[in-house]
Structure formats: C-alpha cells, structure tokens
Protein backbone atom coordinates (compact mmCIF):
# COMPACT_ATOMS: atom_id res chain seq x y z
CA UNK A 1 30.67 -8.66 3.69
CA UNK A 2 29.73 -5.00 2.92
CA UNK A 3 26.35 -3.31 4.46
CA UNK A 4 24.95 -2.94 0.86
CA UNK A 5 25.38 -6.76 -0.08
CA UNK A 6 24.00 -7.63 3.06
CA UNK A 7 20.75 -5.30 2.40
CA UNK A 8 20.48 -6.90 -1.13
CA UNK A 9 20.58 -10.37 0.11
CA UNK A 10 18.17 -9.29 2.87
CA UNK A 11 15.96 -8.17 0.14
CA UNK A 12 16.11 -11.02 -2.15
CA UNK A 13 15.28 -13.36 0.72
CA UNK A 14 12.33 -11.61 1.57
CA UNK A 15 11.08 -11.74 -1.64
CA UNK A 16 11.88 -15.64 -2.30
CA UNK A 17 9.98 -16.04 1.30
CA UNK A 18 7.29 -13.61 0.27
CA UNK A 19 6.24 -15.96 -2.48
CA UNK A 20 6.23 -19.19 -0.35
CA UNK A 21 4.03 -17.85 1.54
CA UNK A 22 1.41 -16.29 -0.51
CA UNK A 23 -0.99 -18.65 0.60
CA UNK A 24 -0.97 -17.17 4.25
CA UNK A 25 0.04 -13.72 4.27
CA UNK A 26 -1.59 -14.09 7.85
CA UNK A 27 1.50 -15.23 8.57
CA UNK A 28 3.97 -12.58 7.16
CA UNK A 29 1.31 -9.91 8.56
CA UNK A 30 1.61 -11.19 11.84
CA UNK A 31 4.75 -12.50 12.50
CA UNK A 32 7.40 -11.38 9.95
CA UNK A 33 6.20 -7.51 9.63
CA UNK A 34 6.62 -6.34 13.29
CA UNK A 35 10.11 -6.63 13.19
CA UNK A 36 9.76 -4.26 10.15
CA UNK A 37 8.14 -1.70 11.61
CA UNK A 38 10.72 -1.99 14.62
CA UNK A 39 12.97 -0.91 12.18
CA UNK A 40 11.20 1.84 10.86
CA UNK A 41 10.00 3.23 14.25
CA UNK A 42 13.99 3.29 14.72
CA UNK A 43 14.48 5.17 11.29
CA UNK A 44 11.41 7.38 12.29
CA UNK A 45 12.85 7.76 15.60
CA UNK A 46 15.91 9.95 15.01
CA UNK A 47 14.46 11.95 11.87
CA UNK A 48 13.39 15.21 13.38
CA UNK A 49 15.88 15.45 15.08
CA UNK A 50 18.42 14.34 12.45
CA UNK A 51 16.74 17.50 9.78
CA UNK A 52 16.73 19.84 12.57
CA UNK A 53 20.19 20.03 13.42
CA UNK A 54 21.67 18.96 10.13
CA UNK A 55 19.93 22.00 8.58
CA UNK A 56 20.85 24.40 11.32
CA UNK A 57 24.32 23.01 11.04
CA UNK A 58 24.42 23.44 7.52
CA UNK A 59 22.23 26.84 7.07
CA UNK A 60 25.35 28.10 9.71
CA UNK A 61 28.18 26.64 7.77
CA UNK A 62 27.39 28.22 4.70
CA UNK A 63 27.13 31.27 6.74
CA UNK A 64 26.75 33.93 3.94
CA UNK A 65 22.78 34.60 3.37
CA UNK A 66 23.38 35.62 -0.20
CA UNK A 67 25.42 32.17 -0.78
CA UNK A 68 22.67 30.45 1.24
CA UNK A 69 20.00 31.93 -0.80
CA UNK A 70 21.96 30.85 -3.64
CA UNK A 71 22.33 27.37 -3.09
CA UNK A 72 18.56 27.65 -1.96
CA UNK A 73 17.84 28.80 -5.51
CA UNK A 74 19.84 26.22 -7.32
CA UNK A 75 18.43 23.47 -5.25
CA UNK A 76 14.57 24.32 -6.04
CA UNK A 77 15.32 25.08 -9.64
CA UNK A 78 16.78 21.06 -9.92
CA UNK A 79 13.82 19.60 -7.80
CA UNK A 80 11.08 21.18 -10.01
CA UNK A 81 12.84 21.11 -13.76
CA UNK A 82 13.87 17.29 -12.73
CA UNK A 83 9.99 16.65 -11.26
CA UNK A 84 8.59 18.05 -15.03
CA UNK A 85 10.61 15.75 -17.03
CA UNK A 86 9.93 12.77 -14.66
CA UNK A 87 5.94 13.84 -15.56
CA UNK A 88 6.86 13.86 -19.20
CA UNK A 89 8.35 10.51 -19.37
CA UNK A 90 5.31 9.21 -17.24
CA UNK A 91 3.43 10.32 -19.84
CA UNK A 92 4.92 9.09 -22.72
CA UNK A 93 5.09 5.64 -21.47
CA UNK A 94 1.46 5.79 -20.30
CA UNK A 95 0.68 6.76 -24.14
CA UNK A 96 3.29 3.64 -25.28
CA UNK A 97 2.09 1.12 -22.80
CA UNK A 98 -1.75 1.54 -22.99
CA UNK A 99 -1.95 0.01 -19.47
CA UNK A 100 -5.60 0.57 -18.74
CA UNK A 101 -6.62 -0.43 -22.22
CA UNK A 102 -9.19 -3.60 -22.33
CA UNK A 103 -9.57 -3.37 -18.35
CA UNK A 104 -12.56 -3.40 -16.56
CA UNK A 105 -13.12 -3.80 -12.45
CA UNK A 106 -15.66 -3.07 -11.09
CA UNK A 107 -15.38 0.04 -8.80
CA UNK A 108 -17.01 -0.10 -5.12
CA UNK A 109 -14.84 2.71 -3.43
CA UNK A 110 -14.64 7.10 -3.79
CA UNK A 111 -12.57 8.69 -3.82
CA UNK A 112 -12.79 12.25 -2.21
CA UNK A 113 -11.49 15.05 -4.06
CA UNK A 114 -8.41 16.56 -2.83
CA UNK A 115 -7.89 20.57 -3.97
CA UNK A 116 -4.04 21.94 -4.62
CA UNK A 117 -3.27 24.42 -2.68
CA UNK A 118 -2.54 27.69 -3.77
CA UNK A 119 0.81 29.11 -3.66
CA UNK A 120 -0.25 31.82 -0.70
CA UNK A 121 -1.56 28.83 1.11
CA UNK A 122 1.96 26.52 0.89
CA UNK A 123 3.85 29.70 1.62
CA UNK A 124 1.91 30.94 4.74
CA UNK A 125 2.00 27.42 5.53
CA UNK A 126 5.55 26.78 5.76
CA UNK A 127 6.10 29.20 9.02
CA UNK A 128 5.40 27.42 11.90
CA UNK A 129 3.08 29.58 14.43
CA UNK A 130 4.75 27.17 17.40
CA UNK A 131 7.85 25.69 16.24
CA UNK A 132 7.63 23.24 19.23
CA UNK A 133 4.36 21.83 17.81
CA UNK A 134 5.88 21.45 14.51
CA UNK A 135 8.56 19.39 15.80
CA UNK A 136 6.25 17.22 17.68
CA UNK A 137 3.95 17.33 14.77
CA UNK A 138 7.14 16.02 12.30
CA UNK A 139 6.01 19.14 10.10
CA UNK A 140 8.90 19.19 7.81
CA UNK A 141 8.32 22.10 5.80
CA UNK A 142 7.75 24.40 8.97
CA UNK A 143 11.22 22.26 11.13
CA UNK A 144 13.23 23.15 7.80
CA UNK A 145 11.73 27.14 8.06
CA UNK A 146 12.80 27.28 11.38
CA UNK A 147 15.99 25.56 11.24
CA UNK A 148 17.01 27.50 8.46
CA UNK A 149 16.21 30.94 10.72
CA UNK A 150 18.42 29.30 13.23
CA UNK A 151 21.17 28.35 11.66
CA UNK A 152 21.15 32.01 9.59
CA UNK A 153 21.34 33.64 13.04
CA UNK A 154 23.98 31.73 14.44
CA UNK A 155 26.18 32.58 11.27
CA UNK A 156 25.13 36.48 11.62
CA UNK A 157 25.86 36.54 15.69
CA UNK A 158 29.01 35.27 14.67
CA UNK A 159 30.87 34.37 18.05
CA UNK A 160 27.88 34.84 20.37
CA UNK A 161 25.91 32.16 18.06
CA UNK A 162 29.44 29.51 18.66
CA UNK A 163 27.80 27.92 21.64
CA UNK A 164 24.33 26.86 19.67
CA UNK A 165 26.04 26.08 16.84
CA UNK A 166 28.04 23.62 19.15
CA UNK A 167 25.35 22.21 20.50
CA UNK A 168 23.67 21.36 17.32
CA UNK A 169 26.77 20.05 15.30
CA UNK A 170 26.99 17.64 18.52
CA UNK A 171 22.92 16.78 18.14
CA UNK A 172 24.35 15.97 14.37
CA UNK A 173 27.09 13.87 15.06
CA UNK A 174 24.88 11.96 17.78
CA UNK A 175 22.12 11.45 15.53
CA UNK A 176 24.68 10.40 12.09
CA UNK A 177 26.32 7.43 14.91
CA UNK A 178 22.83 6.30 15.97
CA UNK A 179 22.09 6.31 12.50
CA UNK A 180 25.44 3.99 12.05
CA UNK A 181 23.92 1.51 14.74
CA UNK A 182 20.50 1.57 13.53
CA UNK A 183 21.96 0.85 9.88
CA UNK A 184 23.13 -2.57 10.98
CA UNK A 185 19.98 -3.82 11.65
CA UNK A 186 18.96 -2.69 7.87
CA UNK A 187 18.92 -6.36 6.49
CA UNK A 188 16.91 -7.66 8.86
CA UNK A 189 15.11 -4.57 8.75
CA UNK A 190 14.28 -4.58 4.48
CA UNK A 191 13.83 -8.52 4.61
CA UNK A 192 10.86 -8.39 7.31
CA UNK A 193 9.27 -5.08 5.67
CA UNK A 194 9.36 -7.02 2.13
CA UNK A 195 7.74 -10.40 2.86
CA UNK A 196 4.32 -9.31 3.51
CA UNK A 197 4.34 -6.95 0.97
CA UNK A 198 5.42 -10.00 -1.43
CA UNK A 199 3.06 -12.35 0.16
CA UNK A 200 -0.41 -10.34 0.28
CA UNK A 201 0.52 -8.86 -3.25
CA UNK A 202 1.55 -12.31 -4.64
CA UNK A 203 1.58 -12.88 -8.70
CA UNK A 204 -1.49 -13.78 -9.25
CA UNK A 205 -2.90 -10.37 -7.40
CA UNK A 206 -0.83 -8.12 -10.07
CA UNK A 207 -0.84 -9.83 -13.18
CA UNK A 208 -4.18 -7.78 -13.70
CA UNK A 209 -2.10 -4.56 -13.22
CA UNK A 210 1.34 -5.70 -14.54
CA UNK A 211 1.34 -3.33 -17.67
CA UNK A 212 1.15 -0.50 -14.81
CA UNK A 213 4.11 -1.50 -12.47
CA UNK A 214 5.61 -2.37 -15.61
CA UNK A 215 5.18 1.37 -16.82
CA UNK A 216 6.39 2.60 -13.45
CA UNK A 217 9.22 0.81 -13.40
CA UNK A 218 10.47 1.05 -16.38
CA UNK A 219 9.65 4.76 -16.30
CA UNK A 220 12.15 4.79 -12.96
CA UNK A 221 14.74 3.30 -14.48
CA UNK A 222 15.08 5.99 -17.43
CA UNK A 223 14.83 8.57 -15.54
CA UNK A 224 17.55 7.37 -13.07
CA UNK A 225 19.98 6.07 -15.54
CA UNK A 226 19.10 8.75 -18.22
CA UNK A 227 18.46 12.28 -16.25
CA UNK A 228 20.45 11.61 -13.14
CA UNK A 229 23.00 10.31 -14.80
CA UNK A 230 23.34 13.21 -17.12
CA UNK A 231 23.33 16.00 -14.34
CA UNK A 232 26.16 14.16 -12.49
CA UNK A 233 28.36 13.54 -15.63
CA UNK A 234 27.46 16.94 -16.84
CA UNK A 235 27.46 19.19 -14.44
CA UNK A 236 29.55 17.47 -11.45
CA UNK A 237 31.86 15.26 -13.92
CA UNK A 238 31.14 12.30 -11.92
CA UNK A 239 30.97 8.58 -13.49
CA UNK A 240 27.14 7.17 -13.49
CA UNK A 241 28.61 3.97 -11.91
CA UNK A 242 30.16 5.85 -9.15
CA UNK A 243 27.42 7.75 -8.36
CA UNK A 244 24.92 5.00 -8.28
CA UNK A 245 27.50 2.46 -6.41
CA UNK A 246 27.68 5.41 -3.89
CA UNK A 247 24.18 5.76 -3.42
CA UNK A 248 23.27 1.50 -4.09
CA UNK A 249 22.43 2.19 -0.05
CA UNK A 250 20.32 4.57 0.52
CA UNK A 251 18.15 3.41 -2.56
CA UNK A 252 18.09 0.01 -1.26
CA UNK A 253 16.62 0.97 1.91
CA UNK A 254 14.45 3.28 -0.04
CA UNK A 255 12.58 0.57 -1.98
CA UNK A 256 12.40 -1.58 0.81
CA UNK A 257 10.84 1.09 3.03
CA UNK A 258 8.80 3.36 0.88
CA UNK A 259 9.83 6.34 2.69
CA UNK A 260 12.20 9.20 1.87
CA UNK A 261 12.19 11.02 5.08
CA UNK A 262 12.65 7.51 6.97
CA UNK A 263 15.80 7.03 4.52
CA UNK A 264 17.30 10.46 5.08
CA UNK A 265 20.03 9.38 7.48
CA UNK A 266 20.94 7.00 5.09
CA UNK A 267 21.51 9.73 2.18
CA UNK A 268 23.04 11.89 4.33
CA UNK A 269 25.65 9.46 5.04
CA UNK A 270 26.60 7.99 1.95
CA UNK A 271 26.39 11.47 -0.32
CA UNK A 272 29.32 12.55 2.42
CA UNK A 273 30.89 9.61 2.48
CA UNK A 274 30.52 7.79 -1.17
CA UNK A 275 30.32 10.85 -3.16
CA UNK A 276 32.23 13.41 -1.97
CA UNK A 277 29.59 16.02 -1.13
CA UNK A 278 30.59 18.86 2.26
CA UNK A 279 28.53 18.12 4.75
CA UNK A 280 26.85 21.74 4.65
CA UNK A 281 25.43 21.55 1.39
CA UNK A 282 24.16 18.51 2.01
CA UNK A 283 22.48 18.92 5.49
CA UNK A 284 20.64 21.43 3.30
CA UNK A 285 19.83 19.86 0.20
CA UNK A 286 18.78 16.46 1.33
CA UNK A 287 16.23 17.15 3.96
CA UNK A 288 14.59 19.67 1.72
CA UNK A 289 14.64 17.11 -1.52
CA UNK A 290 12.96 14.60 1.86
CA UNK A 291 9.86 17.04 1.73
CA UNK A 292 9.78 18.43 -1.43
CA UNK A 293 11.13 16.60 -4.49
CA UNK A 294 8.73 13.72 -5.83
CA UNK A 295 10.05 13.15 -8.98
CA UNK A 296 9.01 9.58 -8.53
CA UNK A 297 5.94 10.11 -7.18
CA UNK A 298 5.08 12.66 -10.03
CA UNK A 299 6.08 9.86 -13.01
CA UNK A 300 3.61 8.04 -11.33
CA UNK A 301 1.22 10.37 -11.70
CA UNK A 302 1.53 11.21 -15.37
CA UNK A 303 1.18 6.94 -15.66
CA UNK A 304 -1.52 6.50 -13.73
CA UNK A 305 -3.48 9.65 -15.20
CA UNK A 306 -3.75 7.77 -18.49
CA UNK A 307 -4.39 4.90 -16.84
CA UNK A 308 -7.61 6.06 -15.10
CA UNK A 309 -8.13 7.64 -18.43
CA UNK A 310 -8.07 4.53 -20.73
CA UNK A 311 -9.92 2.15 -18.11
CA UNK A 312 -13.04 4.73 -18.92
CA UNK A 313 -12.39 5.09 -22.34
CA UNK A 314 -11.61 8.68 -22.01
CA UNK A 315 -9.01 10.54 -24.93
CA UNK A 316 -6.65 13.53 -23.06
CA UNK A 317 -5.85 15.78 -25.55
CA UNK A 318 -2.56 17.49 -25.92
CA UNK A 319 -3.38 20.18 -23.45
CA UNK A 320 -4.95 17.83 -20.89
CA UNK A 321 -1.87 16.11 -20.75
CA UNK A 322 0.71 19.84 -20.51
CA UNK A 323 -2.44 20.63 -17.29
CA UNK A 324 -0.94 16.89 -15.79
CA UNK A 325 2.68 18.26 -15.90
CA UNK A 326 2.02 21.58 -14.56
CA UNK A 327 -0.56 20.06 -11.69
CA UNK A 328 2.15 16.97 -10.84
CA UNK A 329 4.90 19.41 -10.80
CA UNK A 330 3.33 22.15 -8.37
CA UNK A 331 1.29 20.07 -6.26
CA UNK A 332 4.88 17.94 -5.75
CA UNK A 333 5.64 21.35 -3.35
CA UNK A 334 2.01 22.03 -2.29
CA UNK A 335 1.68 18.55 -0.69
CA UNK A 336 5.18 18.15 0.93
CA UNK A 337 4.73 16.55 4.17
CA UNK A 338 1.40 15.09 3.62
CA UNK A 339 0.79 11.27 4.77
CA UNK A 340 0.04 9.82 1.59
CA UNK A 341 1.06 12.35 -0.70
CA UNK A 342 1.23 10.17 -3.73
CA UNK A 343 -2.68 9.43 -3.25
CA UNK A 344 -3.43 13.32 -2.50
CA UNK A 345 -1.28 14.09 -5.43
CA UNK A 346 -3.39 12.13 -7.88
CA UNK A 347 -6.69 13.17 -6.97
CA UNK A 348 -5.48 16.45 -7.61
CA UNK A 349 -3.97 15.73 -10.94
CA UNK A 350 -7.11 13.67 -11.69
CA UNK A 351 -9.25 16.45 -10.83
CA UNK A 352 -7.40 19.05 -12.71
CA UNK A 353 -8.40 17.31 -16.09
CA UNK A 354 -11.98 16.09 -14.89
CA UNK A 355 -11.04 12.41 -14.62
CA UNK A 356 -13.18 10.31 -12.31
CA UNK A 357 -11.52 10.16 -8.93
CA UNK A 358 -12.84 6.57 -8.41
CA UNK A 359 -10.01 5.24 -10.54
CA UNK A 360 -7.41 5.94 -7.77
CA UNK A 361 -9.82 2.41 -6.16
CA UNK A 362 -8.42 0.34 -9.22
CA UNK A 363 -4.86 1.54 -8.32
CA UNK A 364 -4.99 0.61 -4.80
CA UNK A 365 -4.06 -3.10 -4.34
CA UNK A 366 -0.70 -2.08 -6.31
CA UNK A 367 -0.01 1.23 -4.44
CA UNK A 368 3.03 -0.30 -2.31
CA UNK A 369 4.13 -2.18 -4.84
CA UNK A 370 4.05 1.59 -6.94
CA UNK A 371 5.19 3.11 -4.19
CA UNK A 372 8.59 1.15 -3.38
CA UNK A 373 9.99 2.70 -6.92
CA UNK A 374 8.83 5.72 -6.63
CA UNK A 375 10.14 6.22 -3.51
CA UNK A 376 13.53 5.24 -4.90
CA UNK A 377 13.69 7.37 -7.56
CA UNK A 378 12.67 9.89 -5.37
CA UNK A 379 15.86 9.30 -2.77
CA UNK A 380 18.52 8.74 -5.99
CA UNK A 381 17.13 12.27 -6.87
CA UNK A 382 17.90 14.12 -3.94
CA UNK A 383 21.49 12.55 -3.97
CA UNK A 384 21.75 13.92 -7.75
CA UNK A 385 20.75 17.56 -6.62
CA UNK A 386 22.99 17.39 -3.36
CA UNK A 387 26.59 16.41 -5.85
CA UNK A 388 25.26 18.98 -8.78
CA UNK A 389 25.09 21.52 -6.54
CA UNK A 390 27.56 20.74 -4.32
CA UNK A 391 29.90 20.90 -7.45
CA UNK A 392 28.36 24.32 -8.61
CA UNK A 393 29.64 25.48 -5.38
CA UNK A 394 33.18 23.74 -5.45
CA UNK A 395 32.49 21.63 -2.68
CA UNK A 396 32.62 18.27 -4.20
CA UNK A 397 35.47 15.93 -2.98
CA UNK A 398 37.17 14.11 -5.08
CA UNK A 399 37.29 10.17 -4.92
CA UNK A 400 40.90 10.31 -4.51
CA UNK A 401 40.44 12.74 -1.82
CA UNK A 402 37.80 10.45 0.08
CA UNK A 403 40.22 6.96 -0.43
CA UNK A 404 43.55 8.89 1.20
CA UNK A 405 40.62 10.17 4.21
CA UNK A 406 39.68 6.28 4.35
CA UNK A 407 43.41 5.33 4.46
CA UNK A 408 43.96 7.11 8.08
C-alpha cells in the first residue's frame, strides 16, 4: 500500500475516532496528541537544517547571479500576484456567503493591535546580525539571506568553494533520507494530530461558524483547482491530475499538521520526485514559498474581514475592500516567520479598515480547523511556483523521463 493511501486512511480514522470521542476530548488531549507532537518535533527537527543546505545547495547550482536573481524575480512575482487573487476570491465569497450575518456572541477577549511593518523594516530585517542566532532562533527569512550569500560564494570561488559545497549537498542528502524515515511514521503521525482537533472541535462546537469554514473551504478549493491548475497547464503544460496526484502528499501532511515549514521536506521530495522539478530550483523556491507565500492564509483573511464586518453590522465599501487586498498581500511578506502569522495578519488587515480587533475572539474556537486548509493551500502553492518556474527555466522533467529513472 502506497505512503499517500496510508496517510489518507490515517486521516480518516482520526477523524471517525475524533467524533467518538467528543464527549472526552480529555482523552484525545492527553493520550492520543503526544504521539502527534512526536511527530512534529521530528518534522521540526530536521527543518533548519533541511532550508539551510538545500538553499545553499541550490543558490550554488544555479551558479550564475544574474540567473539566480532571475529565478529570484520570477519566484516573488508568482507568490504575491497568486496571494492577491487568493484575497480576491476570499472576498467575493465573504460577500456571497454572508457568514457573519444574523450572528451574535458575546465578546469577552482583545485583541491587541498588531502594526505591518514597513518595507525598510522587513528588508533590514531579513539580514541576520549573527547568523548563528538565527539558526538557533529558526529565523527563516534571515537562514534563507544567509544561505543564499553562501551558496552565491561557493558558485563565484568556483573550485576553492567545491569542498563547502560538498559538505552541504551531503547535509542535503542526510537530511532528504531522514526525511524518508521520518515520513513513515506520517500515518500514525496525521491520525494522532487529528483526533483531538476533531474531538474538542466536535459538530456541535462549529455549526455556529459553519458558513465560515464553509467559505474557507470552498474558497481553497477554487483557488487550487482553478489558479494552480491554470499556471501548471499554462505555463508548465502539465495535467491538473498529475500535478495534484504528485503533490496528494505533501498536502496531506499539510492539513493534518497546519504547518508549511514542518511540511517542507515533504514538498521538497515529491516536487523532485512526482513532478519533475531539478533539485536546484526547487531547494530555492520551496523554502522561500515556506516563509513567504500565504496565499491560504491571505483568502482567509479577505473571509474573515467581512466576517468581523457583518457580525457588527458594519458595510466595507469598494475601497475598504481593494485596502484588504493590498494589506493581506504585503503583510503576507512582512510577517513571514511569525508564530501565528495568520492571527498577526488579521489584526493588521482588520486594523487597516478600522474594524474592531475583538472579532478575531469570535474566530478563535475555529482557528485550527481554518488553519488546516489554509495551510494546504498554502503548501499546493509553493509546489505550483517551484514546476512554473522550473519550466520557465527548462528544468522540468518529463514524466517519461522520471518512470525510465524509476525503472533502474
């Protein structure tokens, strides 16, 4: 039985158990969800040191600065014009739905408000003072900074760079079979992590909210079967179904564990190995989407926006709702690497159009549930930028290519 049915069957389980025991989430809480977070300190375990020499080991593969600065360019442009339409459909379906319409709960937490920062800020922010403390601190934006410089000065020494670049492409390989070994614990893994989310957040806890998840949900699904699908056909010539059978992995684990950088191994390995993509482009353009792209996350905001809006009876014009893109989209890059960054996002786009922060309280008891898709569309999206660029630069395999590779 393949990896990916096993996950799936993992996750269904969990979910079927989750319910029986809604009763006594004690139970899931205590007994079922350590093994969970086993398998996410295991995930967690190998990431910075997974980005770091993937990155190095791609930044010096690509070697060229101008081609690197290119594929840098490409990769930013996707992430942010992917993130705006991901608002815009959050928005529309936050107009069509009317999820906070005819709801009232009473409100007993505050919210603190949560300022964007500006673009000097994010860029002076990104180099890391002490690189050592960034890696300790799991800093991604400043371990990608100073990979990149790395692996850009290894490909300028040329042969007097050979013997770090060894040393990192081994770290790589080390860290992708750990990954391999970790990966069979997956089911186990998703089904502990998913019963006491199922069981403390049982049906009769969201039917209150279930025009919102609905929203979100739905709003996931369109983007990933409409916008992702279109870039790959379009621009890498790649069948939807292939590209989403490819990826069924990584998302899996995504939704299960609400955490793009913890399923970053995971992408890595099944962009190379499903879909074709050279494992320098991708060691560039995966662990950057990790930090940076929340197209996900920023559909939820554009949702939940209206929703705050409509629980208080509050009409956003036109040009309250073009502020929401433009906040969601920038602050996607301003809060890269913050714990939370759904939650800081949406204070921010919440404050941008002088909506009462309190409403992120009403949202809270739903937040993981929110949070699993998001996450997931988040993941699927990196994969999409990884093949579309990948093909821009001619280094996409073809499935032929990677079934003769398998036959040896």
């Amino acid at each position: 039985m393949k990896l990916t049915t096993k996950i799936l069957l993992g996750l269904i389980a969990g979910i079927i158990l989750g319910l029986f025991l809604t009763g006594s989430p004690h139970i899931a809480t205590d007994y079922i969800h350590p093994f969970g977070t086993l398998f996410l300190n295991l995930i967690k375990m190998i990431i910075v040191p997974l980005v770091l020499s993937s990155l190095v080991v791609g930044a010096a593969s690509i070697g060229d600065p101008k081609k690197l600065g290119r594929i840098g360019g490409k990769t930013m442009l996707y992430y942010l014009a992917t993130t705006c339409v991901a608002v815009i459909i959050g928005l529309i379906l936050g107009n069509l739905f009317t999820p906070g319409a005819g709801l009232t709960i009473p409100i007993d937490a505050s919210v603190e408000a949560v300022e964007a920062p500006s673009l000097t800020e994010t860029l002076l922010n990104m180099v890391p003072t002490n690189p050592i403390a960034a890696l300790v601190n799991g800093d991604m934006l400043q371990i990608i900074v100073f990979a990149l410089s790395i692996g850009i000065a290894i490909a300028v020494l040329g042969e007097k760079g050979k013997p770090l670049y060894n040393f990192f492409d081994s770290l790589a390989e080390v860290m992708y079979k750990i990954t391999g070994f970790i990966m069979t614990l997956a089911p186990y893994g998703v089904f502990a992590l998913i019963v006491p989310v199922v069981a403390t957040n049982g049906p009769s806890v969201l039917l209150p909210l279930i025009k919102v998840i609905a929203a979100v949900y739905i709003g996931a699904i369109i983007h990933s079967a409409v916008v992702y699908s279109s870039a790959v056909k379009l621009f890498a010539k790649m069948s939807p179904l292939r590209f989403f059978k490819g990826i069924s992995q990584a998302a899996t684990v995504a939704f299960s564990t609400s955490s793009s950088a913890g399923t970053l191994p995971v992408t890595l390995r099944n962009v190379q190995e499903n879909l074709g993509v050279s494992e320098s482009i991708s060691s560039f353009v995966l662990p950057l989407g990790a930090t940076i792209n929340m197209d996900g996350t920023a559909l939820y905001q554009g949702i939940c926006a209206l929703f705050v809006a409509q629980v208080y009876g509050l009409d956003l014009s036109l040009a309250q709702q073009l502020t929401i893109v433009l906040t969601a989209t920038l602050a996607s890059i301003g809060t890269a690497g913050v714990p939370g960054a759904g939650l800081v996002m949406l204070t921010m786009v919440l404050q941008s159009v002088n909506l009462p922060l309190e409403g992120i309280a009403l949202l809270a008891g739903i937040d993981r549930i929110l949070d699993m898709a998001r996450t997931t569309v988040n993941i699927v999206g990196d994969a999409s930028a990884s093949v579309v660029v990948a093909a821009s630069e001619g280094e996409l395999v073809s499935i032929e290519d990677i079934e003769i590779a398998e036959s040896y």
